[in-house]
C-alpha atoms as a PDB file:
ATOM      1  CA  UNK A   1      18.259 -14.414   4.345  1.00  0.00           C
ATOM      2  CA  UNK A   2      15.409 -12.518   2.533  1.00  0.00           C
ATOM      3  CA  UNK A   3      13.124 -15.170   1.078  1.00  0.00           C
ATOM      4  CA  UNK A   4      10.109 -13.278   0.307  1.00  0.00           C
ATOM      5  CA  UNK A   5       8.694  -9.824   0.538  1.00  0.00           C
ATOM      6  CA  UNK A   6       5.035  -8.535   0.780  1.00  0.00           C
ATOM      7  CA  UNK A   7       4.056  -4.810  -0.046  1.00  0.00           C
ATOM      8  CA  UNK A   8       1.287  -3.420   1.824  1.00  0.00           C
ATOM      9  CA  UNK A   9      -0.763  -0.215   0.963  1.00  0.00           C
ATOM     10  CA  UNK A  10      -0.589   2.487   3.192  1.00  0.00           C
ATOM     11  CA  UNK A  11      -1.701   1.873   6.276  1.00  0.00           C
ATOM     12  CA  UNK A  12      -2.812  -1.933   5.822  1.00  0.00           C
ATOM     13  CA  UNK A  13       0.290  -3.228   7.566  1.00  0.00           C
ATOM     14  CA  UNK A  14      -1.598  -4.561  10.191  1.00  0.00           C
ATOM     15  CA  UNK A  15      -3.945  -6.391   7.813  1.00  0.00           C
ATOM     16  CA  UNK A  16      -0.795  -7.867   5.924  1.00  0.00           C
ATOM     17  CA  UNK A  17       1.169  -8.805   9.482  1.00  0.00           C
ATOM     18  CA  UNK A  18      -1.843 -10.858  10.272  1.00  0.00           C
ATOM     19  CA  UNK A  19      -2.310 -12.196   6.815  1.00  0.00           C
ATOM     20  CA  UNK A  20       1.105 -13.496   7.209  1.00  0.00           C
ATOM     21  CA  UNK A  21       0.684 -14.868  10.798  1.00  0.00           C
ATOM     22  CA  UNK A  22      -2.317 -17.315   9.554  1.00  0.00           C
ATOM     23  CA  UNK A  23       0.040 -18.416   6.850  1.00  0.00           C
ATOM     24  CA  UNK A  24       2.910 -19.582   9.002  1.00  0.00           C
ATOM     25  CA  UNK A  25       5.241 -16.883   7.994  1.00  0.00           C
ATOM     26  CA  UNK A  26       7.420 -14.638   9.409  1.00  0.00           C
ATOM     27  CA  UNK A  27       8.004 -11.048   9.039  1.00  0.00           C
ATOM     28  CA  UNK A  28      12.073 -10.699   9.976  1.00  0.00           C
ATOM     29  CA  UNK A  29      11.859  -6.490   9.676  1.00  0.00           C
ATOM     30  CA  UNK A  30       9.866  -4.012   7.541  1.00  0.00           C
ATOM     31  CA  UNK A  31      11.554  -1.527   5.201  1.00  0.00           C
ATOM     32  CA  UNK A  32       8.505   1.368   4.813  1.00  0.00           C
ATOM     33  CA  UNK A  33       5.577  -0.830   3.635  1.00  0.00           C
ATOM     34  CA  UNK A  34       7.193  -3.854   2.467  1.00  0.00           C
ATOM     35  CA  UNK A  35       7.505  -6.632   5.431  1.00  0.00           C
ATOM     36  CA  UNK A  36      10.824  -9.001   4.965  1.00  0.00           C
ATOM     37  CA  UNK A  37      10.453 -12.755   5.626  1.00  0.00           C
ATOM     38  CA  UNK A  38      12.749 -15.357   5.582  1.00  0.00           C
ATOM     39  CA  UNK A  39      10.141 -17.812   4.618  1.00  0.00           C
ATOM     40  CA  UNK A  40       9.153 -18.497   1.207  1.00  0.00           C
ATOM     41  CA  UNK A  41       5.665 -17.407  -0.390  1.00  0.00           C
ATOM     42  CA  UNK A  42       3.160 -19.186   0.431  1.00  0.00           C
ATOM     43  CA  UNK A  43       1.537 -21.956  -1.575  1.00  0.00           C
ATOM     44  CA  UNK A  44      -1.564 -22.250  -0.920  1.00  0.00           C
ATOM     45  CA  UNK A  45      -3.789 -19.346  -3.396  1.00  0.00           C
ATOM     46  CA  UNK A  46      -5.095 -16.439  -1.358  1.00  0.00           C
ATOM     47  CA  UNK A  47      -2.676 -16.525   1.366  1.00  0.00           C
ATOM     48  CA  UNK A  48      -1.715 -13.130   1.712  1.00  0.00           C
ATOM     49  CA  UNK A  49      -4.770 -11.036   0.076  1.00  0.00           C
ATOM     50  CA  UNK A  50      -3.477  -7.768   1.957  1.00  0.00           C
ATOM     51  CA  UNK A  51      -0.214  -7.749   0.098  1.00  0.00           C
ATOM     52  CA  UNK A  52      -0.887  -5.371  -2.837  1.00  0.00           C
ATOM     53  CA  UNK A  53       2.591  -6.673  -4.509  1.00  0.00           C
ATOM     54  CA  UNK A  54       4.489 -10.130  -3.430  1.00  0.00           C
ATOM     55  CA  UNK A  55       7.996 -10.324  -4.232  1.00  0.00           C
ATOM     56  CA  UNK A  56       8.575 -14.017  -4.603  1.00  0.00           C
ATOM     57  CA  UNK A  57      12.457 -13.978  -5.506  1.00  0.00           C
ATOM     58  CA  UNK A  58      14.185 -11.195  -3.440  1.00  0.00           C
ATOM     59  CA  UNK A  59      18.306 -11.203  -3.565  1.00  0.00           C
ATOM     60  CA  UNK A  60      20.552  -9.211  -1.599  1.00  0.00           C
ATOM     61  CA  UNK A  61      22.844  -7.281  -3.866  1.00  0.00           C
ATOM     62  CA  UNK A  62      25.925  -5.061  -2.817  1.00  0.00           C
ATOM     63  CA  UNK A  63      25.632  -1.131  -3.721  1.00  0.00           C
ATOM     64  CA  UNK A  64      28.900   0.549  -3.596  1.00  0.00           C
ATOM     65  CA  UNK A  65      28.008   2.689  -5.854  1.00  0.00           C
ATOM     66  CA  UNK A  66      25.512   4.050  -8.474  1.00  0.00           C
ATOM     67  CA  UNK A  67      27.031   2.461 -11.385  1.00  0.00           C
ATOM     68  CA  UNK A  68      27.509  -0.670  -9.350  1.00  0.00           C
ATOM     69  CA  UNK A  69      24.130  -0.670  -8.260  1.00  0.00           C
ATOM     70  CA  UNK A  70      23.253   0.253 -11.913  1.00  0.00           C
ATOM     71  CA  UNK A  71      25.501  -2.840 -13.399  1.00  0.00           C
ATOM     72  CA  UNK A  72      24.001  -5.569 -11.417  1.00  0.00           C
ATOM     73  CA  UNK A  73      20.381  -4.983 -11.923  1.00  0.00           C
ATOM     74  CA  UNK A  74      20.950  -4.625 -15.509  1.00  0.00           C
ATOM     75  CA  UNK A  75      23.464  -7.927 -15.538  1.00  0.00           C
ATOM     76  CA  UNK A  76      19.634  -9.580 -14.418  1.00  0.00           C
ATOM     77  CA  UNK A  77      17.166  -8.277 -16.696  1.00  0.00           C
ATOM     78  CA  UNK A  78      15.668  -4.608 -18.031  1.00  0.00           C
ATOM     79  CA  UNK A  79      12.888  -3.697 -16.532  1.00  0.00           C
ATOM     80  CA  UNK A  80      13.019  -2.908 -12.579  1.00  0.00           C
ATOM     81  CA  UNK A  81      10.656  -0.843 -10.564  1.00  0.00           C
ATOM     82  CA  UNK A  82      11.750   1.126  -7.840  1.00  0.00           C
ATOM     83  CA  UNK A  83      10.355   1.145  -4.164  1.00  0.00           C
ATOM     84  CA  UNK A  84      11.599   4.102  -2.723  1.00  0.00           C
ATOM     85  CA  UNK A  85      11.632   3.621   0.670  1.00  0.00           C
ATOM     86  CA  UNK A  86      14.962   5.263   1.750  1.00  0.00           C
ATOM     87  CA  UNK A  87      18.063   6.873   1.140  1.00  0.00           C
ATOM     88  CA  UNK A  88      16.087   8.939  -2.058  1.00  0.00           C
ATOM     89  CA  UNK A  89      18.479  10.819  -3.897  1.00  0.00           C
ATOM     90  CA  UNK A  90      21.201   7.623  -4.104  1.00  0.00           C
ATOM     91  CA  UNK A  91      18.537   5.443  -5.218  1.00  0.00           C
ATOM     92  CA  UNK A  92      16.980   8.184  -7.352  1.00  0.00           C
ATOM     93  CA  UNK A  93      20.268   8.561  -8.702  1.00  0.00           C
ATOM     94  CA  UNK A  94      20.733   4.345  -9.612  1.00  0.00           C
ATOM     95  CA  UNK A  95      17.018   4.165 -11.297  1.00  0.00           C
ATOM     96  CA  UNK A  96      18.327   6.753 -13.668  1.00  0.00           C
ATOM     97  CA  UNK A  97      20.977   4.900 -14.546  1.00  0.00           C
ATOM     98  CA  UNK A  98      18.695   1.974 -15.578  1.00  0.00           C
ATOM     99  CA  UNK A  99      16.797   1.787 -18.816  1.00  0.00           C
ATOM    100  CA  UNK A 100      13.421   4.209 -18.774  1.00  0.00           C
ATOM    101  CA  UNK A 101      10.466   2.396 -17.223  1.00  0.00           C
ATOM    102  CA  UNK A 102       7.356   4.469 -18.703  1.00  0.00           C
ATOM    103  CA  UNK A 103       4.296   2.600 -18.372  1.00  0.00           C
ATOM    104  CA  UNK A 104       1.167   4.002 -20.281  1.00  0.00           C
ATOM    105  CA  UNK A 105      -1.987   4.828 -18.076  1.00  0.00           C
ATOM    106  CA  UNK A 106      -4.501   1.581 -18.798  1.00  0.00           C
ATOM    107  CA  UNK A 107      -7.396   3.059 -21.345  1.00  0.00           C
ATOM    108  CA  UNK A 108     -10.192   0.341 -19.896  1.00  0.00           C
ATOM    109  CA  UNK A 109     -10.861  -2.373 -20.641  1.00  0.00           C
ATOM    110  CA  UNK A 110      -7.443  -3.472 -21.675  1.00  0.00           C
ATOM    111  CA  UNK A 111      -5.430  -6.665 -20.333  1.00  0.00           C
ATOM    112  CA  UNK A 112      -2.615  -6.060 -17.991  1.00  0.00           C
ATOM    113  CA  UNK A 113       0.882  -5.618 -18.947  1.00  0.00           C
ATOM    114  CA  UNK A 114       2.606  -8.788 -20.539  1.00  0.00           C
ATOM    115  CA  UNK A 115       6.222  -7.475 -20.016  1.00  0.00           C
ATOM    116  CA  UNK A 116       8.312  -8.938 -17.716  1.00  0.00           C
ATOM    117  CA  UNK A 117       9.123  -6.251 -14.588  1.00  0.00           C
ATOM    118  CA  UNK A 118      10.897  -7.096 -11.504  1.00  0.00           C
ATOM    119  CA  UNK A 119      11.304  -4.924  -8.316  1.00  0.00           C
ATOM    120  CA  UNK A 120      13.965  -3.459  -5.746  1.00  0.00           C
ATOM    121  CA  UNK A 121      14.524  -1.295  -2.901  1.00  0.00           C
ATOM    122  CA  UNK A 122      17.896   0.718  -1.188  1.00  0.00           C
ATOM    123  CA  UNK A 123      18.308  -1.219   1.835  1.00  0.00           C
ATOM    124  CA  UNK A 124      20.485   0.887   3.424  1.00  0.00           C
ATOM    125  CA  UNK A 125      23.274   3.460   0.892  1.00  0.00           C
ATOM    126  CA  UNK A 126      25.178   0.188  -0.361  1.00  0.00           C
ATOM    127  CA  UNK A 127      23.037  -2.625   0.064  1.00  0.00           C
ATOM    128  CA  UNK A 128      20.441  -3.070  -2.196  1.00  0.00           C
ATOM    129  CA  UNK A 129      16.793  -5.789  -1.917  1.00  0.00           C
ATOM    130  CA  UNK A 130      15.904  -6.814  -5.784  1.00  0.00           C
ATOM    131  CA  UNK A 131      13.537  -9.388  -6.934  1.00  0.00           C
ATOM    132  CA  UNK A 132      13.269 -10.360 -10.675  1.00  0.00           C
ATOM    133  CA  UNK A 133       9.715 -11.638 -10.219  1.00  0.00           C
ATOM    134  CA  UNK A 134       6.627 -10.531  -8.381  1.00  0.00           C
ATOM    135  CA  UNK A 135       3.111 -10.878  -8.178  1.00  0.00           C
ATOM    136  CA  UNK A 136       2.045  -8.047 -10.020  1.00  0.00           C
ATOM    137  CA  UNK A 137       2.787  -6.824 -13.254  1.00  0.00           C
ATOM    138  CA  UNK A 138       2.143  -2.956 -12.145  1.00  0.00           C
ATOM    139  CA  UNK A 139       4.363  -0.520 -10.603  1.00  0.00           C
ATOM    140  CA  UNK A 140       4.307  -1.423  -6.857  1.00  0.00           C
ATOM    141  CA  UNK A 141       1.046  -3.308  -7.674  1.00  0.00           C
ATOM    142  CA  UNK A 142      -1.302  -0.643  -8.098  1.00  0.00           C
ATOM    143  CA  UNK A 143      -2.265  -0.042 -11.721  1.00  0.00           C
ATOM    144  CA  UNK A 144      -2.903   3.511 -13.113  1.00  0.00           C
ATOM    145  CA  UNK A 145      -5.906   4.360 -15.092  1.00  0.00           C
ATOM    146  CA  UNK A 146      -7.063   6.954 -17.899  1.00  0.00           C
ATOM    147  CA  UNK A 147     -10.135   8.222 -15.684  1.00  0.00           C
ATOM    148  CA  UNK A 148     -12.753   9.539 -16.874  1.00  0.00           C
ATOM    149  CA  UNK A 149     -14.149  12.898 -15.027  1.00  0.00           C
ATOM    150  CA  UNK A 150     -17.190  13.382 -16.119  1.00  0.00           C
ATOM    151  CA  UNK A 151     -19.772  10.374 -16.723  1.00  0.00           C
ATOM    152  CA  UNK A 152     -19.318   8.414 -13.884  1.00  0.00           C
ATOM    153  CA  UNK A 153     -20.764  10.054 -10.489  1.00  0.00           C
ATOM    154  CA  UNK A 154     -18.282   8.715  -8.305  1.00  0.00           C
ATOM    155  CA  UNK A 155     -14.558   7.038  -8.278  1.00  0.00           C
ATOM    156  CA  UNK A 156     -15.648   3.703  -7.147  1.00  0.00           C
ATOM    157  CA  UNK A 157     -15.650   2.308 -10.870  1.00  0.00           C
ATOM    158  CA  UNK A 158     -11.854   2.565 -10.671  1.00  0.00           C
ATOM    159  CA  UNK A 159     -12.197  -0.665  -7.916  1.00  0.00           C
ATOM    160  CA  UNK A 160     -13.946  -2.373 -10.458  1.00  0.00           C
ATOM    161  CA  UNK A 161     -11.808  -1.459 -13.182  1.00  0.00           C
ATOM    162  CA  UNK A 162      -8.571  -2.603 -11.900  1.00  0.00           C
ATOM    163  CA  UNK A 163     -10.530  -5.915 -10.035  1.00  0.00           C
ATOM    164  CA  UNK A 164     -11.724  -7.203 -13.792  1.00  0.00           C
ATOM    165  CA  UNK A 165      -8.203  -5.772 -15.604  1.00  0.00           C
ATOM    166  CA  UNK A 166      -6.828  -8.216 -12.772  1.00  0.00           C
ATOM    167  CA  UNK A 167      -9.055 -11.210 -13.746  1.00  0.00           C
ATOM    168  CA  UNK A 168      -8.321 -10.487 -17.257  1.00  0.00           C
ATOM    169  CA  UNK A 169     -11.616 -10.376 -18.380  1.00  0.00           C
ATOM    170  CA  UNK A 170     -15.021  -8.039 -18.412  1.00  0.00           C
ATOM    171  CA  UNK A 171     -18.030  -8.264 -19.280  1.00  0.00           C
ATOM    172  CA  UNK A 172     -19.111  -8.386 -22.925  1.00  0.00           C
ATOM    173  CA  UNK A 173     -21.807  -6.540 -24.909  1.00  0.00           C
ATOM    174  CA  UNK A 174     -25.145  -8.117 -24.212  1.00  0.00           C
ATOM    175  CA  UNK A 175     -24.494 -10.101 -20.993  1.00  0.00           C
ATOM    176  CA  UNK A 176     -26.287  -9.876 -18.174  1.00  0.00           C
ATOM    177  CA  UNK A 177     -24.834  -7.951 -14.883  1.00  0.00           C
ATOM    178  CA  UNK A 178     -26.623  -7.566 -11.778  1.00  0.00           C
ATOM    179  CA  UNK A 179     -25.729  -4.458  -9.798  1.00  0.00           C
ATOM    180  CA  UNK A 180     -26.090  -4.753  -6.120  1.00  0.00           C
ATOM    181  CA  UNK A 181     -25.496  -2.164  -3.960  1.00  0.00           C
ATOM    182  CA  UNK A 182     -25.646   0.275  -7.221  1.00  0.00           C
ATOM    183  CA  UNK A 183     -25.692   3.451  -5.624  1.00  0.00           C
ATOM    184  CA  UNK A 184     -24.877   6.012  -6.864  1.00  0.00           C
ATOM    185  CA  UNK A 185     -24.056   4.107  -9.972  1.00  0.00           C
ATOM    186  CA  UNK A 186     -20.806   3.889 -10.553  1.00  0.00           C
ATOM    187  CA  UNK A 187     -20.365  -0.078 -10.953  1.00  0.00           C
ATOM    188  CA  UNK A 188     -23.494   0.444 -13.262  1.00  0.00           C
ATOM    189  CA  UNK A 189     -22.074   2.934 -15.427  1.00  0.00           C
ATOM    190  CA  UNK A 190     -18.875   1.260 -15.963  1.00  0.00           C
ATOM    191  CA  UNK A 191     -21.055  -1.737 -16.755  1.00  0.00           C
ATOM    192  CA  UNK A 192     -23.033  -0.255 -18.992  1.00  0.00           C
ATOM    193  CA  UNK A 193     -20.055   1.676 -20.759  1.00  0.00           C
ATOM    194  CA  UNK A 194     -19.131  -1.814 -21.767  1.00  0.00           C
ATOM    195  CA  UNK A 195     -22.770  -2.397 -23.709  1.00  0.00           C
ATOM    196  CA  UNK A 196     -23.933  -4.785 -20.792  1.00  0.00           C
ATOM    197  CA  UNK A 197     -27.141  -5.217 -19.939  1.00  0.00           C
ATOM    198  CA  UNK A 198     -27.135  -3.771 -16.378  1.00  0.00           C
ATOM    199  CA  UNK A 199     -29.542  -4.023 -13.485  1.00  0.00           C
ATOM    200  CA  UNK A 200     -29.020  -2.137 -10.760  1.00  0.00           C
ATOM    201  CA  UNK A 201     -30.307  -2.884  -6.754  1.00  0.00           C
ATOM    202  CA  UNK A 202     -30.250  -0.639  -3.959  1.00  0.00           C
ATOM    203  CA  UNK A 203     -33.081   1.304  -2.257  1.00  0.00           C
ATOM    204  CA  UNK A 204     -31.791   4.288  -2.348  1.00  0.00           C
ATOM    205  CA  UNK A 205     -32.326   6.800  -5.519  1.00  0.00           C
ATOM    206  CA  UNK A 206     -29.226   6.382  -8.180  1.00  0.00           C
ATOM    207  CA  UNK A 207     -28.083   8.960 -10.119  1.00  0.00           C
ATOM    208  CA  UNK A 208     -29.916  10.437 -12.474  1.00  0.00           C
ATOM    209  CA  UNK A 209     -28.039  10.413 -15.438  1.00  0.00           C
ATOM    210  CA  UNK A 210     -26.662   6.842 -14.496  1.00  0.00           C
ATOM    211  CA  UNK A 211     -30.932   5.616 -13.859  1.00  0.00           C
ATOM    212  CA  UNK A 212     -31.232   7.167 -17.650  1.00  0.00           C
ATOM    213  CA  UNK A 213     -28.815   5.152 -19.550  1.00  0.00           C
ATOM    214  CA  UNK A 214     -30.400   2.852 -22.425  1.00  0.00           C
ATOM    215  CA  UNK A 215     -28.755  -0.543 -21.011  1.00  0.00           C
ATOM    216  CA  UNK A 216     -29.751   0.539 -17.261  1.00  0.00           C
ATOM    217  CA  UNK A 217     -32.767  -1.142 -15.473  1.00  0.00           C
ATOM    218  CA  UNK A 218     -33.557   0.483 -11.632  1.00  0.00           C
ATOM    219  CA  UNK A 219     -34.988  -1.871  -8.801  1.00  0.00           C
ATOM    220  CA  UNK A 220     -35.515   0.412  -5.875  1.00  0.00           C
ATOM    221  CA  UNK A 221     -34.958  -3.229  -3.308  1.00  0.00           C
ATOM    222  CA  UNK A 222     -32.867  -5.078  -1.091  1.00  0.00           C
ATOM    223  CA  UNK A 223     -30.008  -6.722  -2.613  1.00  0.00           C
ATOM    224  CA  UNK A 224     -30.389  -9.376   0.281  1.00  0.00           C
ATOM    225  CA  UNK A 225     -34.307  -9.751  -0.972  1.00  0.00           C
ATOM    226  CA  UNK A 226     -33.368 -11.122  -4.226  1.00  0.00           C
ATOM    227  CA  UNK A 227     -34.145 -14.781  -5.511  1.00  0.00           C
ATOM    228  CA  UNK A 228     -30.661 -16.090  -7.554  1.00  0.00           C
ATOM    229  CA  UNK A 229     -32.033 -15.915 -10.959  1.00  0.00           C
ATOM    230  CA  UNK A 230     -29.725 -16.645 -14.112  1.00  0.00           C
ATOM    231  CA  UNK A 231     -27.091 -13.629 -14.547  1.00  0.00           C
ATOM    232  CA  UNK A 232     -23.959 -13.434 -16.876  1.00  0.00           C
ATOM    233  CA  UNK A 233     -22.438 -11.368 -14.103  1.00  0.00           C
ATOM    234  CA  UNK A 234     -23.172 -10.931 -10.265  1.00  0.00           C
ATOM    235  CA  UNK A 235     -21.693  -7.988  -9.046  1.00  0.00           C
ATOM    236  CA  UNK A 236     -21.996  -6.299  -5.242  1.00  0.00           C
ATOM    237  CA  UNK A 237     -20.648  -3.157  -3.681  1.00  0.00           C
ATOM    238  CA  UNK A 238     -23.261  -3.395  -1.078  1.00  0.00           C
ATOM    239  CA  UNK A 239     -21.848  -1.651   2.584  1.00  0.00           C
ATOM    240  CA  UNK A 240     -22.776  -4.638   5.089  1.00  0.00           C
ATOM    241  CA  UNK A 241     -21.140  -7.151   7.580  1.00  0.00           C
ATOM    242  CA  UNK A 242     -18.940  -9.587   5.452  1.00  0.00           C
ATOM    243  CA  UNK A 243     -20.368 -12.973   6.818  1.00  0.00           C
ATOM    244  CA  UNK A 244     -24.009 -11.323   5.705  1.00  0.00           C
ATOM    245  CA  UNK A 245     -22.291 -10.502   1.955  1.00  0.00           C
ATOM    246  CA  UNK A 246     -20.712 -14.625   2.275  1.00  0.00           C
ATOM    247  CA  UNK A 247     -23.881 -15.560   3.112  1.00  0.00           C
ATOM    248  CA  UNK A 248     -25.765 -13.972  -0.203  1.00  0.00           C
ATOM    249  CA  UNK A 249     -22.371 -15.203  -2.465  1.00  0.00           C
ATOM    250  CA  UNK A 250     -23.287 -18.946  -1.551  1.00  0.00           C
ATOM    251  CA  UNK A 251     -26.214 -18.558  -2.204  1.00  0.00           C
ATOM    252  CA  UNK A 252     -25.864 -17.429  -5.516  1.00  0.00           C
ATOM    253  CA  UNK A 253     -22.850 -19.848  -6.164  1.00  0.00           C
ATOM    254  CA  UNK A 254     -25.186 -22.977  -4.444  1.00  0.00           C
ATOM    255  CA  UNK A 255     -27.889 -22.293  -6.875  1.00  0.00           C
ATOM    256  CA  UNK A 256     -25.838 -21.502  -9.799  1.00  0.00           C
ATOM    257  CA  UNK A 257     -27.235 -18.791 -10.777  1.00  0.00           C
ATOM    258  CA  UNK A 258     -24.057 -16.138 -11.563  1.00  0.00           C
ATOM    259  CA  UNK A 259     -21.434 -17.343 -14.155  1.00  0.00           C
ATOM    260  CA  UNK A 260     -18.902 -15.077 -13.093  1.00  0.00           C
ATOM    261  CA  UNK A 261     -19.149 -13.147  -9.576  1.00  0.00           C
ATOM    262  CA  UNK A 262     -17.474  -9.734  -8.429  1.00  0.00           C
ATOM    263  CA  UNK A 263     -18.125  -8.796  -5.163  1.00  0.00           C
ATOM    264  CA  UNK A 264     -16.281  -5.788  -2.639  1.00  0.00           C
ATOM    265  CA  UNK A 265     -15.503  -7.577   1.135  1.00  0.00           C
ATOM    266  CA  UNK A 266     -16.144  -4.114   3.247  1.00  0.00           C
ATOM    267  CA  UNK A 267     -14.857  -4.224   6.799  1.00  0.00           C
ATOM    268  CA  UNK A 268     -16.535  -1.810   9.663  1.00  0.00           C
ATOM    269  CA  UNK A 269     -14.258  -1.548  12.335  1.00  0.00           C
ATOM    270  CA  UNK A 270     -11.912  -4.175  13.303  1.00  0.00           C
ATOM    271  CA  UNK A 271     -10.717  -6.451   9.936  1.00  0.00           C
ATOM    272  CA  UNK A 272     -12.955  -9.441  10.140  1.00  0.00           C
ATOM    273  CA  UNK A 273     -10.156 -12.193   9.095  1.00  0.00           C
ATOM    274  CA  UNK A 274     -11.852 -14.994   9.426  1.00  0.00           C
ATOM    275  CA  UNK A 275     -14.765 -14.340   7.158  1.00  0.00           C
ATOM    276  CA  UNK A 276     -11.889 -13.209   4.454  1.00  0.00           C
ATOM    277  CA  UNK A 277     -10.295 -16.398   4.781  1.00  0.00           C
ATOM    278  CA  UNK A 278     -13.940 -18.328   4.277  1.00  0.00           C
ATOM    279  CA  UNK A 279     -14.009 -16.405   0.849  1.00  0.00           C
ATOM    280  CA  UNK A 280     -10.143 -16.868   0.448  1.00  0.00           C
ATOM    281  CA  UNK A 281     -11.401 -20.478   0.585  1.00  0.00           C
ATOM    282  CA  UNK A 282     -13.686 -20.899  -1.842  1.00  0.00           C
ATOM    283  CA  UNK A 283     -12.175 -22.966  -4.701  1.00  0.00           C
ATOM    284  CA  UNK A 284     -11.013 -21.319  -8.130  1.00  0.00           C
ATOM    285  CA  UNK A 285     -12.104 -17.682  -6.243  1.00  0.00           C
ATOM    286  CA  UNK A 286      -9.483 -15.120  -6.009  1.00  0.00           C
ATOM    287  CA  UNK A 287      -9.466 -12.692  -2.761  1.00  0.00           C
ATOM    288  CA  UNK A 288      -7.244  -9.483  -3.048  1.00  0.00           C
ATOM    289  CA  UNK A 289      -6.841  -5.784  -1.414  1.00  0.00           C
ATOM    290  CA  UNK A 290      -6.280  -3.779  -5.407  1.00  0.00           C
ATOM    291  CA  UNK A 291      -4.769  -0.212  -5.145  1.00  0.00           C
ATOM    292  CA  UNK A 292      -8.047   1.556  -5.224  1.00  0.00           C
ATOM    293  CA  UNK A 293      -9.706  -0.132  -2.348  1.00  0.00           C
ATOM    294  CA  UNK A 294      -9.914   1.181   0.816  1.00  0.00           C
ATOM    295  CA  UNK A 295     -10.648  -1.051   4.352  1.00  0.00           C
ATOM    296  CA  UNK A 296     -11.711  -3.709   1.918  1.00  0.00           C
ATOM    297  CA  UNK A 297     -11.300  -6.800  -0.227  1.00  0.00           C
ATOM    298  CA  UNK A 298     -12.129  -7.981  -3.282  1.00  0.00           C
ATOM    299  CA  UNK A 299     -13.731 -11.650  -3.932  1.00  0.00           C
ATOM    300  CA  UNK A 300     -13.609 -12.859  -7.751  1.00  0.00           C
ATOM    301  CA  UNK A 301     -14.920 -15.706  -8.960  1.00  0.00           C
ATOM    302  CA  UNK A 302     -14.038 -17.780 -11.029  1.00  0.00           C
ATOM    303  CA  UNK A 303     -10.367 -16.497 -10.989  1.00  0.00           C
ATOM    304  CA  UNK A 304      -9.234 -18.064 -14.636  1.00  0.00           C
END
């Protein structure tokens, strides 16, 4: 019996099968990304950070055919996502059959979607894996943005987008952000899009057009340098070795200097676990792998 189900991105099954191993659950088979288990999800918050999508009520439902199919995922609710995974055209053929599922591109900042949308997968051609609920409210977890092309000088704001559309909150005009790591400057454009007042740390030279802004403030230093000093917003996408990056969050938490904290978790080489579950730790935080990250994490805090 299928109890729960985990969706990893591609090529993060690794990161997910040991995710699962710390919290005491099995994985009974995969099905393309999304490892079975015959354990239930996890209670504890931050179990499973790797999982880009958890399906926490996964049923076994007979196929025999498309209107079949069709008829029992419609007998439990409207909206389904599908994972397709296997046997394409059949199941191709069965999401058709189910009421449209058109969900707009996010125009940030904008809260995530408040509808209710559930999730299934063709086993096999008449055996079918649904779940009415899941973890997130996106397609397969991974949100889809209205990007912008032209002011930003990278794509790394779309990290930060979908990491504060996932906390359900963003900075306001006027607050305070501290940009660590800044360059080139996406974080502190999409900051400073916002009306924050942003400044932005790293040693090397930002872009240009980015360093111009009104609400932007360049410190050519070390992010590690800094003294915690009173910020609305702590923010970091600074490359270094996670247990350094823990070190410079407790810092800042200890002193109490950040209100709200947003921080990437970058891995070099192997996936340091154990410094992801210290952050995992850390109470009212919320640790997660979002669509647009890479061999990373995410740490936000506070995560309400």
């Amino acid at each position: 019996m299928i109890r729960s189900a985990y969706l990893a991105a591609e090529g993060f099954e690794p990161e997910l099968t040991e995710d699962l191993r710390r919290a005491g659950r099995r994985i009974a088979s995969w099905h393309g990304p999304l490892a079975l288990s015959p354990d239930p999800v996890p209670v504890v918050p931050n179990a499973t950070p790797w999982a880009v999508d958890v399906w926490d009520a996964p049923r076994e439902i007979p196929a025999p055919s498309i209107k079949a199919a069709s008829d029992a995922l419609r007998a439990i609710q409207r909206n389904w996502a599908l994972l397709d995974v296997a046997h394409h055209r059949r199941a191709a053929l069965i999401r058709d059959a189910l009421p449209v599922l058109r969900p707009k591109p996010i125009v940030f900042p904008q809260l995530p979607p408040a509808s209710h949308l559930g999730a299934w997968t063709l086993l096999s051609p008449d055996r079918m894996l649904a779940s009415p609920t899941k973890s997130s409210p996106f397609v397969n977890g991974a949100p889809v943005f209205v990007e912008d092309r032209e002011g930003p000088p990278s794509r790394a704001y779309l990290k930060l987008w979908e990491a504060l559309t996932r906390l359900g909150r963003w900075p306001a005009a006027g607050e305070t952000c501290l940009d660590l790591g800044a360059v080139p400057g996406g974080w502190s454009w999409a900051l400073a899009q916002l009306g924050a007042e942003v400044t932005a740390v790293d040693k090397a030279e930002m872009d240009p057009a980015v360093a111009a802004l009104p609400n932007v403030t360049v410190r050519r230093e070390s992010a590690f340098g800094l003294d915690p000093t009173p910020v609305d917003w702590l923010f970091s996408d600074v490359i270094c070795y996670p247990a350094r990056l823990l070190g410079l969050v407790r810092r800042w938490m200890e002193a109490g200097a950040a209100k709200n904290i947003c921080v990437t978790i970058k891995f070099q080489g192997e996936t340091d676990h154990d410094t992801a579950a210290a952050f995992a730790a850390i109470p009212d935080g919320a640790v997660f792998h979002g669509a647009y990250n890479k061999h990373e994490l995410m740490f936000a805090w506070p995560a309400r």
